[in-house]
Protein backbone atom coordinates (compact mmCIF):
# COMPACT_ATOMS: atom_id res chain seq x y z
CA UNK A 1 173.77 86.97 -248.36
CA UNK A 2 172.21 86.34 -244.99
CA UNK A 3 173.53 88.72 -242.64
CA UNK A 4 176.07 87.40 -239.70
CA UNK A 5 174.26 85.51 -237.16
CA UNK A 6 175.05 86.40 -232.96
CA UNK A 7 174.59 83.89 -229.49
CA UNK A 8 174.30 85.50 -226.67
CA UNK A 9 174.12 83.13 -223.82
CA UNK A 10 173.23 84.80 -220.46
CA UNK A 11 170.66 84.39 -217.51
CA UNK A 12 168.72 87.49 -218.61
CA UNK A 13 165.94 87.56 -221.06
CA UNK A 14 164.94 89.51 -223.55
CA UNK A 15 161.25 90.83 -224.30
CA UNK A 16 158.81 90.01 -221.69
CA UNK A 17 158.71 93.63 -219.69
CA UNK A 18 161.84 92.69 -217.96
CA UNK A 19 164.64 94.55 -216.60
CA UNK A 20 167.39 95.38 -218.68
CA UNK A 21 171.06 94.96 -217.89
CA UNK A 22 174.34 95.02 -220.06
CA UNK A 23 173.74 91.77 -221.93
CA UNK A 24 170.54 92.49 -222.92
CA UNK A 25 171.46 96.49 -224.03
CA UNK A 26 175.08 94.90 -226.12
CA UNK A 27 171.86 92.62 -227.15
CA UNK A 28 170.25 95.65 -228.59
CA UNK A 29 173.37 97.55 -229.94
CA UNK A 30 174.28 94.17 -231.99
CA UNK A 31 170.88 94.12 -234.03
CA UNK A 32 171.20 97.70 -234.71
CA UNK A 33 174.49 96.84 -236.23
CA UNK A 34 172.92 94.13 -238.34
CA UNK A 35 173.32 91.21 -236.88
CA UNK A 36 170.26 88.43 -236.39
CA UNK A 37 170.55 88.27 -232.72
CA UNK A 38 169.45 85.03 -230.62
CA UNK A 39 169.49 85.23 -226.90
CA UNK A 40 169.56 82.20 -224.97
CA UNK A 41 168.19 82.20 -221.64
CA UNK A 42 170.20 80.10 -218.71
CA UNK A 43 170.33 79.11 -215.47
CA UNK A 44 166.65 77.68 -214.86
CA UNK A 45 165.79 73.88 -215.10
CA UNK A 46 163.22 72.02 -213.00
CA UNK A 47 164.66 72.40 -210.04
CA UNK A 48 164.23 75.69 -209.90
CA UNK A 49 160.73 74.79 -209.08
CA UNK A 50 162.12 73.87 -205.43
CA UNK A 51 162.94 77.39 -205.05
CA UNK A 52 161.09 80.54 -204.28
CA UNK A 53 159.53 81.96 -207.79
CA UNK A 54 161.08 84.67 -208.97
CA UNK A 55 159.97 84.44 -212.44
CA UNK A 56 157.56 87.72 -213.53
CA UNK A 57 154.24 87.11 -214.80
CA UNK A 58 155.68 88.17 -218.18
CA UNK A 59 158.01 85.24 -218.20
CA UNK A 60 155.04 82.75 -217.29
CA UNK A 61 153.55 82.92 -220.72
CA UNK A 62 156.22 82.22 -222.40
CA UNK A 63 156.55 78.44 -223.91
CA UNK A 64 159.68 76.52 -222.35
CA UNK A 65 162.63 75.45 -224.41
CA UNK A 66 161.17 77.42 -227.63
CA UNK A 67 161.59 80.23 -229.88
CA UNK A 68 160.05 83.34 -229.54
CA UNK A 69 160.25 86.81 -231.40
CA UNK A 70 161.20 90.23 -229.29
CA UNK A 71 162.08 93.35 -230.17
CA UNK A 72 163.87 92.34 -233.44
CA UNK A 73 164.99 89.37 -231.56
CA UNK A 74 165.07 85.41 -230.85
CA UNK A 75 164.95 84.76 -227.61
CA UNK A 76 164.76 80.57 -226.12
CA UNK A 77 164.13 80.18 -222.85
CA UNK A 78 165.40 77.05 -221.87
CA UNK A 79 164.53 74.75 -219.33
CA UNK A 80 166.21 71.54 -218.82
CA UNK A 81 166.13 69.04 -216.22
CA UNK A 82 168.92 70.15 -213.97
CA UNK A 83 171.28 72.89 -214.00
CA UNK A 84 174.52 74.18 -212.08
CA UNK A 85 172.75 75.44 -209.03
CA UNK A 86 174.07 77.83 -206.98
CA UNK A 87 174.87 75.71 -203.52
CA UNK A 88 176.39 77.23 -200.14
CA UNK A 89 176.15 73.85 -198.33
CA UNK A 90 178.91 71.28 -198.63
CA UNK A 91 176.83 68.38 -199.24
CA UNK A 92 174.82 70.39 -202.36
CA UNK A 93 177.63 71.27 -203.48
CA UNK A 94 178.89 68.07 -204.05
CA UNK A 95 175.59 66.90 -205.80
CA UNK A 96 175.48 69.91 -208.42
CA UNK A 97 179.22 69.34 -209.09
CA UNK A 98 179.30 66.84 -211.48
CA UNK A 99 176.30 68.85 -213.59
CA UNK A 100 179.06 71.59 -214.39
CA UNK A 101 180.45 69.06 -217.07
CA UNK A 102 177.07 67.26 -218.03
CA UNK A 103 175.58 71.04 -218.67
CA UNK A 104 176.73 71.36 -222.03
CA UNK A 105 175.20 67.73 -223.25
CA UNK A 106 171.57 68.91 -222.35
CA UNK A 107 171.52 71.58 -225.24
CA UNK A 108 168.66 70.89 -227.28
CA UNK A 109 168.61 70.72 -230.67
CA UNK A 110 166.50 73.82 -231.48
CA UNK A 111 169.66 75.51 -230.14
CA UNK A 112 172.69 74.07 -231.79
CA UNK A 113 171.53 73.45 -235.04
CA UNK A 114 170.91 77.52 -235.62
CA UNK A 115 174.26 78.40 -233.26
CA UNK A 116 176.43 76.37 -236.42
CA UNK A 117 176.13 79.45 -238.09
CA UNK A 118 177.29 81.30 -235.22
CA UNK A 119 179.47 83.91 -236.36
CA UNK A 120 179.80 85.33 -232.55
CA UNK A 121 178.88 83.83 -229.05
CA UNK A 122 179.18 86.15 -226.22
CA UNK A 123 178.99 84.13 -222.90
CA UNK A 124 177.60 86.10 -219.95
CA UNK A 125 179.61 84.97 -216.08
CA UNK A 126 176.85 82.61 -214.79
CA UNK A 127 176.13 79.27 -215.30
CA UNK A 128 176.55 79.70 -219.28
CA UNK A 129 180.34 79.07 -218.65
CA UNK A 130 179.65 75.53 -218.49
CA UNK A 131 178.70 75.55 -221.96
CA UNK A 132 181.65 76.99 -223.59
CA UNK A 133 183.37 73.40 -224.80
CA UNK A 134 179.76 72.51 -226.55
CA UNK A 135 179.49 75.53 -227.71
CA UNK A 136 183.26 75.74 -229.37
CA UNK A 137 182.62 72.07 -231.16
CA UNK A 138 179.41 73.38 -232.76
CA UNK A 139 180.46 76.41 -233.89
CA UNK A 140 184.48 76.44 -234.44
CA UNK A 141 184.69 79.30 -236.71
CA UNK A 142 182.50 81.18 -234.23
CA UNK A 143 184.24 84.41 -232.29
CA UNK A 144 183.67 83.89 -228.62
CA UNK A 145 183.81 86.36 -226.09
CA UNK A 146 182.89 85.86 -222.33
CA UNK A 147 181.76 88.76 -220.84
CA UNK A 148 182.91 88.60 -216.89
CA UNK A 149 180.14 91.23 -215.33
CA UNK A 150 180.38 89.51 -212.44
CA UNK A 151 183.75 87.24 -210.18
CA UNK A 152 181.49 84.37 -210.06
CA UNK A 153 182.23 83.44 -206.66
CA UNK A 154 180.77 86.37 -205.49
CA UNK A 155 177.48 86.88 -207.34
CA UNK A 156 176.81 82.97 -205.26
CA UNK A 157 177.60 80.46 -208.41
CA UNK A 158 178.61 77.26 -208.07
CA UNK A 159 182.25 76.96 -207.41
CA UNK A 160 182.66 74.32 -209.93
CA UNK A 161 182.01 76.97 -212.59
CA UNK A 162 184.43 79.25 -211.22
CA UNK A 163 187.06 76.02 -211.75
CA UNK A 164 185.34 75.10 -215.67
CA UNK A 165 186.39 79.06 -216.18
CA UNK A 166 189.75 78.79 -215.31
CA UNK A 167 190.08 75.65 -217.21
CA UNK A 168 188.74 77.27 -220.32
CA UNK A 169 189.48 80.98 -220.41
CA UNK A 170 192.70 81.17 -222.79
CA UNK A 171 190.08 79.53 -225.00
CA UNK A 172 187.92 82.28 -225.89
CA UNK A 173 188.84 84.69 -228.34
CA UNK A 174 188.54 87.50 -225.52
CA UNK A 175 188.13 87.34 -222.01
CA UNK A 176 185.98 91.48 -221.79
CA UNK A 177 185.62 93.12 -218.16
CA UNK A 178 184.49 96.16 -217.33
CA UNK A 179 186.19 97.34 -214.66
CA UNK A 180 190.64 97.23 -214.37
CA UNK A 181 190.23 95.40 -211.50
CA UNK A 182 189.06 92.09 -213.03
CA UNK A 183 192.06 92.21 -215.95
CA UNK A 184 193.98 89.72 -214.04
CA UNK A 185 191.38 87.62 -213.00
CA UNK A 186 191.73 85.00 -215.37
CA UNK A 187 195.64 84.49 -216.27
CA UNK A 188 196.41 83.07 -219.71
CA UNK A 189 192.98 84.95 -221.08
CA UNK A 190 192.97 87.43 -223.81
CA UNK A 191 191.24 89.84 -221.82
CA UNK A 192 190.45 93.94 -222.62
CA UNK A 193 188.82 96.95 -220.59
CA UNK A 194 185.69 97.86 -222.39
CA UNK A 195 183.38 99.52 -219.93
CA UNK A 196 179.37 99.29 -219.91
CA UNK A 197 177.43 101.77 -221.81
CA UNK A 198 174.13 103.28 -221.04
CA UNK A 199 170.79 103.45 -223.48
CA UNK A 200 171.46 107.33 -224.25
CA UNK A 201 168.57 107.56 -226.65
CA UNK A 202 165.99 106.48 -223.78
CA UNK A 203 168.21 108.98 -221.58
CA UNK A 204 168.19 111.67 -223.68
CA UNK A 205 164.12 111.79 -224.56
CA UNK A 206 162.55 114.28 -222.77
CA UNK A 207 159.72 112.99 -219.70
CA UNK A 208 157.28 114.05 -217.36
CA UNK A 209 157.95 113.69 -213.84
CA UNK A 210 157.10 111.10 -212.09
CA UNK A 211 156.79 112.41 -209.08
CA UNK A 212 154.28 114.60 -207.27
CA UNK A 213 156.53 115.98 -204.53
CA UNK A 214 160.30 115.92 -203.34
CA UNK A 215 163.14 115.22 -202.61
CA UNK A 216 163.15 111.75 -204.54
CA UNK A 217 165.51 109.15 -204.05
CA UNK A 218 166.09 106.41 -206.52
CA UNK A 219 167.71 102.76 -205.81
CA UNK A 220 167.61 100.36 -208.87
CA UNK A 221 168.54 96.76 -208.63
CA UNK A 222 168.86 94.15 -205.99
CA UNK A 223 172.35 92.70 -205.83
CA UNK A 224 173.76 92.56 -202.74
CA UNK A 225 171.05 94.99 -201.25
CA UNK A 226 171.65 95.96 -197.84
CA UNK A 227 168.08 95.96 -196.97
CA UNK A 228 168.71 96.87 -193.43
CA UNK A 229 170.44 100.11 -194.15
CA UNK A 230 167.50 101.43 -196.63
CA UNK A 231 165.28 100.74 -193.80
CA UNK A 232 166.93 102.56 -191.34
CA UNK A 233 167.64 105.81 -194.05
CA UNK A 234 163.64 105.69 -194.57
CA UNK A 235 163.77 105.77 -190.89
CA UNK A 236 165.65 108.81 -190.58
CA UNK A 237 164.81 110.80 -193.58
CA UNK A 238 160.75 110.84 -193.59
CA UNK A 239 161.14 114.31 -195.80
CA UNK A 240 162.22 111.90 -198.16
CA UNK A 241 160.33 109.71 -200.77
CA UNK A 242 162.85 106.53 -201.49
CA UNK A 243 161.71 104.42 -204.58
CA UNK A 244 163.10 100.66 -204.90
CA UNK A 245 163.07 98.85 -208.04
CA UNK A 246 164.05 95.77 -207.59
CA UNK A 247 162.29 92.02 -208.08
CA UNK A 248 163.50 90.48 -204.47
CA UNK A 249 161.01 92.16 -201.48
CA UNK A 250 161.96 93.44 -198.94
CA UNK A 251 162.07 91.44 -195.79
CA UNK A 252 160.50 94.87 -193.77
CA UNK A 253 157.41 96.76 -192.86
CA UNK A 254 157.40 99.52 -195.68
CA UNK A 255 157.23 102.78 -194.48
CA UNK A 256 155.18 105.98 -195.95
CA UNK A 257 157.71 107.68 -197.40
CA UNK A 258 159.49 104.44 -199.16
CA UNK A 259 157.59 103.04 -202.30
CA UNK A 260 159.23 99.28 -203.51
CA UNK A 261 157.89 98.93 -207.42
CA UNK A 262 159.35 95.15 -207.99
CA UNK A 263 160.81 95.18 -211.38
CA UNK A 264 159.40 97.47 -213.94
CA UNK A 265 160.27 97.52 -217.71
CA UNK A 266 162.88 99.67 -218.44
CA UNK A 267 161.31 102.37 -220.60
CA UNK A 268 159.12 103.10 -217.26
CA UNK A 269 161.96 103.69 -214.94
CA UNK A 270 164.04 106.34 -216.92
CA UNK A 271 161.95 109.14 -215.62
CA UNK A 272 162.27 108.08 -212.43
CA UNK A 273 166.31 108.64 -212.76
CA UNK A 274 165.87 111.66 -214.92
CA UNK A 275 163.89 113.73 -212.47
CA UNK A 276 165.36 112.16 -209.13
CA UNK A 277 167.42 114.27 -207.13
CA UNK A 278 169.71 111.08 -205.22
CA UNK A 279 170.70 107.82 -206.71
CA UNK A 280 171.51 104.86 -204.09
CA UNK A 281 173.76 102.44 -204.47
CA UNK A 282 173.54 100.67 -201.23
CA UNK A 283 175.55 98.03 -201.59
CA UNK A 284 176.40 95.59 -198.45
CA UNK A 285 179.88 94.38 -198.10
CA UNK A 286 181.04 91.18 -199.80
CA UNK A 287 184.84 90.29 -200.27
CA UNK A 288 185.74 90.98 -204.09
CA UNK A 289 183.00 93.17 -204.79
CA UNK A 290 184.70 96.46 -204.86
CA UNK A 291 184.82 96.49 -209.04
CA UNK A 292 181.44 97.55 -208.62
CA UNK A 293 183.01 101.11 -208.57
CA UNK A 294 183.92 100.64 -212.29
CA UNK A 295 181.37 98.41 -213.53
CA UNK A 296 178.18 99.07 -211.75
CA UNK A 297 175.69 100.32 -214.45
CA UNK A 298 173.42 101.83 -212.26
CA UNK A 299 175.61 104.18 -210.60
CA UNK A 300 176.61 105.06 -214.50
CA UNK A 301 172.81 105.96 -215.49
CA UNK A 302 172.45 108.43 -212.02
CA UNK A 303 176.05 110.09 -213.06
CA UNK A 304 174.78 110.52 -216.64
CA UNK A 305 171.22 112.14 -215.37
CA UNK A 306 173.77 114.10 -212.98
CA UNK A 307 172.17 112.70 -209.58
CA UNK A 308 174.91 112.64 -206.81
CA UNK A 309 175.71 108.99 -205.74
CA UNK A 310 175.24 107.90 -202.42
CA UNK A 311 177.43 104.09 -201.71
CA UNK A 312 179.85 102.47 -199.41
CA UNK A 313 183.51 103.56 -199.71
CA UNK A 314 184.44 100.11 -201.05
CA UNK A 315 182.02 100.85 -204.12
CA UNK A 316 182.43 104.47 -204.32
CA UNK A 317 186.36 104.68 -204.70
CA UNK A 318 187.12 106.85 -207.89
CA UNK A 319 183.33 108.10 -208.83
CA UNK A 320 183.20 111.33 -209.46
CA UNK A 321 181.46 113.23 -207.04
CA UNK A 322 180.02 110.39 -205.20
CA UNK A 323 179.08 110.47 -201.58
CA UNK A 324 180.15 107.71 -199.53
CA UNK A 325 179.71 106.11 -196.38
CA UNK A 326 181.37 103.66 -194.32
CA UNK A 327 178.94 100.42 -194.02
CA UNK A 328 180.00 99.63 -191.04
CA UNK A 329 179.00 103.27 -189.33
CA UNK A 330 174.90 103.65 -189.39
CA UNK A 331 175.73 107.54 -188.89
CA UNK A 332 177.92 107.96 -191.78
CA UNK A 333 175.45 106.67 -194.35
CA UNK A 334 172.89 109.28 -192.74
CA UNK A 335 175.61 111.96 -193.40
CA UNK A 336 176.12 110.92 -196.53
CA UNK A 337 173.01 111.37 -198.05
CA UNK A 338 172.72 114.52 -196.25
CA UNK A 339 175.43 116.10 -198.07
CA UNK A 340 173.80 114.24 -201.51
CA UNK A 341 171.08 116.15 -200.70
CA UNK A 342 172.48 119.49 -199.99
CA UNK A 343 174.42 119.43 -202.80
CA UNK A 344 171.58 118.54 -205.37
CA UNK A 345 171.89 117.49 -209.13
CA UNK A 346 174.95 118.67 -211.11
CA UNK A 347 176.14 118.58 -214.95
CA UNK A 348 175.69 115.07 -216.64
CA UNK A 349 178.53 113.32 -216.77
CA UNK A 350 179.55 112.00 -220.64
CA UNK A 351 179.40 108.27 -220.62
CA UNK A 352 179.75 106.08 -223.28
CA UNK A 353 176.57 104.39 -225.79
CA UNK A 354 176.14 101.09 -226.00
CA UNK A 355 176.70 101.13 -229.54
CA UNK A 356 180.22 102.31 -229.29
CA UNK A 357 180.29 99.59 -226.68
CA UNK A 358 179.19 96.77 -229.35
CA UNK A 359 181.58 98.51 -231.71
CA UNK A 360 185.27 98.08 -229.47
CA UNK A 361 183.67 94.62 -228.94
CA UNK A 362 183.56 93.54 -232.36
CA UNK A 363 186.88 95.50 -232.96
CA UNK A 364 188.60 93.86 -230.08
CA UNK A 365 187.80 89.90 -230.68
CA UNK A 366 187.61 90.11 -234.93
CA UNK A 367 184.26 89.54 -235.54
CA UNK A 368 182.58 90.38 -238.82
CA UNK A 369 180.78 93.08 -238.87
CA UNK A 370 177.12 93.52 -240.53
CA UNK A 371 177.69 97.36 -240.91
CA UNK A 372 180.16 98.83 -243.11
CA UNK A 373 183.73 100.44 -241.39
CA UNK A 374 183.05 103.52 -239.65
CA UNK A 375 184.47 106.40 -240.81
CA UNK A 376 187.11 108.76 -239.23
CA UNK A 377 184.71 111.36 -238.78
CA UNK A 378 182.68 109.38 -236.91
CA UNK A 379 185.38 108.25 -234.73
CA UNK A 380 186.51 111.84 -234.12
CA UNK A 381 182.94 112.76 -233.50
CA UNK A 382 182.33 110.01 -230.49
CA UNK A 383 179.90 108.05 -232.14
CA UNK A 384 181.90 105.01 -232.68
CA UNK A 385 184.50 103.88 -230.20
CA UNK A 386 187.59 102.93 -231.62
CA UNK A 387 189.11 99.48 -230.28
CA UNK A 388 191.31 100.12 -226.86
CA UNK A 389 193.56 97.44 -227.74
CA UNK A 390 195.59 99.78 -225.50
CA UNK A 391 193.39 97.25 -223.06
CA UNK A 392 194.04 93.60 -223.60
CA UNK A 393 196.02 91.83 -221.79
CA UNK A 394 197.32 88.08 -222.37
C-alpha cells in the first residue's frame, strides 16, 4: 500500500538553499510522518519577468513547470503565463482581476494528474487561494486545509483573492491560523488556533559562534522592514554589530558595524540566533498587522534561544519579556534596545515542534495519517500535541 500522498500549495520552495518558513517546516514534519510530500510552487508566471528579480541563483537552475527531488521531497515550480499579481494601482488592478478565476484553468497536467491521489492539500494565503475550486474537483476526497499566515490584504495581494477567499472558505475542511486574532477572519470557516512551531532539532544542536566580537544583534526576514529605523539604530549603536538576513537590500549606505547577508539557507543562520545576544523584529506599521505578536516565527526562534525581543508595541503586545518601542518615537526604539541589551539573554522559552504542529493538523481536519496513533505517553510527555479542538470555531 502506497503511503498517503500530501499538496502543499504555497509561494515558497523547497530545496534550492532557500529560506525556510512555516510551510516549508509543516513541509518537513509531514514526510517525517510518512507522507510523500509534493510542494507546489506559486505566484510566478512570465510576468514576473517585468519585475525586479528576486529569484536566488539556486532557483535559476531549476527547470520551469517540472519535477524535481529535495530533501525527501517533490517540489514543481511552476510558471505559467500570467498570474494574480499583486496591483496597488486602480487600473492594474482591474487587468489582473479577471485572472483570479482563470488561475485555476492554467494547472498543468504534470500537477493534477498526481494531486487525484491527494489525500491532503494544504493551501498557503497567497495567490494559491485562487486554486482551491480546481483543486476540490480533482481531488474530492482530498482533506483541505488553508493555512491563513498572512490577512491577504496586508501582505499586498490582489484584492480579488481576498474576495475568491471569502467566497470559498466554509469550503475547506479547516480554515488554521496561528494567532486568536485571525479566528474570525473568515465567518462561516471551520477555523482552529494551531500556532507555528520551530525546527527544535536544528535549535537544539550544539554550534560554534559565529561571531568574532559583541554585542550581536540579529534581524531575520524582510516583511514589512522598516529599513529606516535599522539605519538609524546602526547609527546610534556603533558598539553594536547588527546582522540582516533578508533577500530585499537595503535602500542605504551600509555602515561598519551592520552586515546585510541576503538570504542564507537555514541550517547557516541558526548559530547566528543561538549565540546572538538581541533579536529584532522591526516591524513598520501597517493596519491589520498586529497578529504578528502571535504568529511571527521569528520572534518565536529568538524567545526559544532566550534572546530578548526588541519590536513595536503593536507587534510586541503579550511576548514575554519583549522590549518594545513606539514606531512613531525614534528615541523609544533607541531605549528599547538599550534595556535589550542591559538585560542580556535569559532562560529559553518552551515552544512547540513542528511535528506536534503537523500532528494537531492532521488531528484537527481528519486526515489519514501515515504513522500509527500516538500513544498516551507520548502525549503526556510533549512530543505529540493533542488536537485543540478546544480551538475551532465555525
Amino acid at each position: 500500500m502506497d503511503p498517503p500522498a500530501a499538496f502543499l500549495f504555497t509561494q515558497q520552495t523547497i530545496g534550492l538553499q532557500a529560506r525556510k518558513t512555516s510551510m516549508v517546516f509543516l513541509a518537513e514534519a509531514l514526510v517525517r510522518r510518512g507522507y510523500r510530500v509534493h510542494v507546489v510552487t506559486v505566484q510566478r508566471s512570465w510576468l514576473s519577468r517585468l519585475r525586479r528579480n528576486t529569484e536566488g541563483a539556486a532557483m535559476r537552475g531549476v527547470p520551469r513547470n517540472g519535477w524535481y527531488a529535495a530533501d525527501g521531497m517533490q517540489g514543481f515550480l511552476w510558471v505559467p503565463p500570467v498570474h494574480p499579481v499583486a496591483a496597488r494601482r486602480g487600473m492594474r488592478q482591474w487587468l489582473s482581476a479577471p485572472l483570479v478565476a482563470f488561475y485555476g484553468v492554467l494547472l498543468p497536467r504534470a500537477v493534477t494528474e498526481p494531486l487525484r491521489k491527494a489525500e491532503l492539500v494544504v493551501i498557503e494565503s497567497c495567490a494559491a487561494v485562487a486554486l482551491f475550486r480546481r483543486v476540490r474537483r480533482i481531488a474530492p476526497e482530498a482533506r483541505i486545509l488553508y493555512s491563513m499566515n498572512d490577512r491577504l490584504t496586508v501582505i499586498g495581494m490582489h484584492p480579488g483573492l481576498e474576495r475568491r477567499l471569502r467566497a470559498d472558505a466554509a469550503g475547506y475542511d479547516l480554515v488554521r491560523v496561528p494567532a486568536a486574532a485571525l479566528l474570525d477572519d473568515l465567518p462561516g470557516a471551520r477555523a482552529a488556533l494551531v500556532r507555528h512551531g520551530i525546527d527544535r532539532r536544528a535549535f537544539d544542536r550544539v554550534s560554534a559562534s559565529p561571531y568574532s566580537s559583541g554585542p550581536n544583534a540579529v534581524l531575520i526576514g524582510d516583511m514589512m522592514l522598516d529599513q529606516p529605523l535599522l539605519e538609524r539604530l546602526a547609527g546610534a549603536f556603533p558598539d553594536v554589530r547588527f546582522h540582516y538576513f533578508g533577500r530585499t537590500p537595503l535602500a542605504f549606505p551600509l555602515r561598519a558595524n551592520l552586515t546585510a547577508w541576503g538570504e542564507q539557507p537555514f541550517e547557516r543562520l541558526v548559530p547566528f540566533v543561538q549565540h546572538a545576544d538581541v533579536g529584532l523584529a522591526l516591524y513598520r506599521r501597517v493596519p491589520g498587522l498586529a497578529y504578528l505578536a502571535e504568529s511571527s516565527l521569528k520572534n518565536l526562534q529568538y524567545r526559544y534561544c532566550g534572546l530578548p525581543v526588541v519590536g513595536p508595541a503593536f507587534a510586541m503586545r503579550g511576548v514575554p519579556g519583549a522590549l518594545s518601542y513606539d514606531p512613531d518615537c525614534h528615541e523609544s526604539a533607541a531605549d528599547a534596545l538599550r534595556r535589550a541589551l542591559e538585560k542580556g539573554r535569559g532562560p529559553p522559552e518552551a515552544v512547540a515542534d513542528w511535528d506536534e504542529v503537523a500532528g494537531e493538523l492532521l488531528g484537527l481536519v481528519g486526515a489519514v495519517g501515515a504513522t500509527s496513533p500516538p500513544s498516551i505517553s507520548d502525549i503526556q510527555n510533549g512530543r505529540i500535541a493533542q488536537p485543540n479542538r478546544s480551538n475551532l470555531r465555525g
